[in-house]
C-alpha atoms as a PDB file:
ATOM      1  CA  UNK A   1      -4.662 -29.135   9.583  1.00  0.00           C
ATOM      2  CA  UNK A   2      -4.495 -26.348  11.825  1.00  0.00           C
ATOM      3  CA  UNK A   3      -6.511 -23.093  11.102  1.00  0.00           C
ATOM      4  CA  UNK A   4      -5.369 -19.499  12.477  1.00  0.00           C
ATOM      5  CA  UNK A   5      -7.762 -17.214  13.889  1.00  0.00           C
ATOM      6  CA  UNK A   6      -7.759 -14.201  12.354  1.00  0.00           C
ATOM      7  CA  UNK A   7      -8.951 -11.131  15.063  1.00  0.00           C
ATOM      8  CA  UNK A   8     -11.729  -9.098  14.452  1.00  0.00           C
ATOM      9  CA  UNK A   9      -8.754  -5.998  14.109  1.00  0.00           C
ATOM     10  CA  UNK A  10      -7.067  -7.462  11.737  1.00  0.00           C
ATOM     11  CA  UNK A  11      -9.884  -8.745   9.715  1.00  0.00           C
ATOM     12  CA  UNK A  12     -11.449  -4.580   9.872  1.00  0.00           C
ATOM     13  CA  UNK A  13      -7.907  -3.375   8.850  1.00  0.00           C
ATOM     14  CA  UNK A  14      -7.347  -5.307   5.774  1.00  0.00           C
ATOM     15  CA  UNK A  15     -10.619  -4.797   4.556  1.00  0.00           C
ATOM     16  CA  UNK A  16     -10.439  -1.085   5.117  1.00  0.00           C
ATOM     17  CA  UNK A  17      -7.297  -1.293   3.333  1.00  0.00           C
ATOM     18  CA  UNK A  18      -8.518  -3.219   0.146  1.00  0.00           C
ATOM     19  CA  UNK A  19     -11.737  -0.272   0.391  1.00  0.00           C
ATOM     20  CA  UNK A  20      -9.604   2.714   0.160  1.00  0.00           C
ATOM     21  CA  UNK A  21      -7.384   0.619  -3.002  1.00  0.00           C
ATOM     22  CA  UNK A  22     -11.214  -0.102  -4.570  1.00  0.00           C
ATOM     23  CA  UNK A  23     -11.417   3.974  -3.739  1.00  0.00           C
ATOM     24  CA  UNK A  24      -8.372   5.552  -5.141  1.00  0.00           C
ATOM     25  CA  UNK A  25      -9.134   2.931  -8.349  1.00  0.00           C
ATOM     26  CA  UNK A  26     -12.171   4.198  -9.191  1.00  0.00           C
ATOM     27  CA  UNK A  27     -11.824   8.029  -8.377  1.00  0.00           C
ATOM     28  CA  UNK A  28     -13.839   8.020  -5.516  1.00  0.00           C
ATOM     29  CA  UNK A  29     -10.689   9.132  -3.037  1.00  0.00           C
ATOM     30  CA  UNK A  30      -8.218  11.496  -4.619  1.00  0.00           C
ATOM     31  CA  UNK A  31      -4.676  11.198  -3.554  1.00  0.00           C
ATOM     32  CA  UNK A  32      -1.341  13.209  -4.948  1.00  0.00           C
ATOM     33  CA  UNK A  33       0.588   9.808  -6.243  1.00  0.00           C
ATOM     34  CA  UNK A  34      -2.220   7.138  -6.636  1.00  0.00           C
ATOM     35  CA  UNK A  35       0.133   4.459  -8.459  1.00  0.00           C
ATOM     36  CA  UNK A  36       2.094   4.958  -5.455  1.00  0.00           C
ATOM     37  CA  UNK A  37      -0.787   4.763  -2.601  1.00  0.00           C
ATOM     38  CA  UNK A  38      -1.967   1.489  -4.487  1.00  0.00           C
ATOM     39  CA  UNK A  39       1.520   0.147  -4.444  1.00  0.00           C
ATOM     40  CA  UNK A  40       1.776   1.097  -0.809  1.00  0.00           C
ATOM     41  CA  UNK A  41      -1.946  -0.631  -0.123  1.00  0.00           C
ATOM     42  CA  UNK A  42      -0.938  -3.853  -2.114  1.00  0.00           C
ATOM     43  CA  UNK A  43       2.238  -4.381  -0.434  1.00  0.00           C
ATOM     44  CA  UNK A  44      -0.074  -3.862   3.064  1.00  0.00           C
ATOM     45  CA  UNK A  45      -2.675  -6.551   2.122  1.00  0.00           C
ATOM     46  CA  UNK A  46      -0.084  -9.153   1.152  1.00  0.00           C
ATOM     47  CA  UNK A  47       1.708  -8.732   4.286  1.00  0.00           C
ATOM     48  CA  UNK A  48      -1.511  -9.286   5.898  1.00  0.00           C
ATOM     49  CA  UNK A  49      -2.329 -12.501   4.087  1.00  0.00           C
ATOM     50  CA  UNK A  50       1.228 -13.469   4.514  1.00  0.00           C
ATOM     51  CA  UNK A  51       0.652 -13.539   8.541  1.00  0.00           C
ATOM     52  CA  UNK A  52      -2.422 -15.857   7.963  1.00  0.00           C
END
């Protein structure tokens, strides 16, 4: 079985994306339309994970 690498980029961008989703859950980073930032962030992610 055949693993991809995942860069070091990629790795920092999808975790900074699943910190400001934690942020905008919890009220720690206000945004106009959070339902639609979060919808926005999730679609990001599983993009991300799709590529794996």
């Amino acid at each position: 079985m055949r693993q991809q690498v995942v860069s070091a980029d990629q790795m920092w961008r999808r975790m900074e994306l699943r910190r400001r989703r934690w942020q905008i859950q919890n009220g720690r980073l206000l945004v106009d339309e959070p339902e639609a930032v979060v919808w926005w962030l999730d679609k990001e992610i599983a993009e991300m994970e799709g590529q794996r």
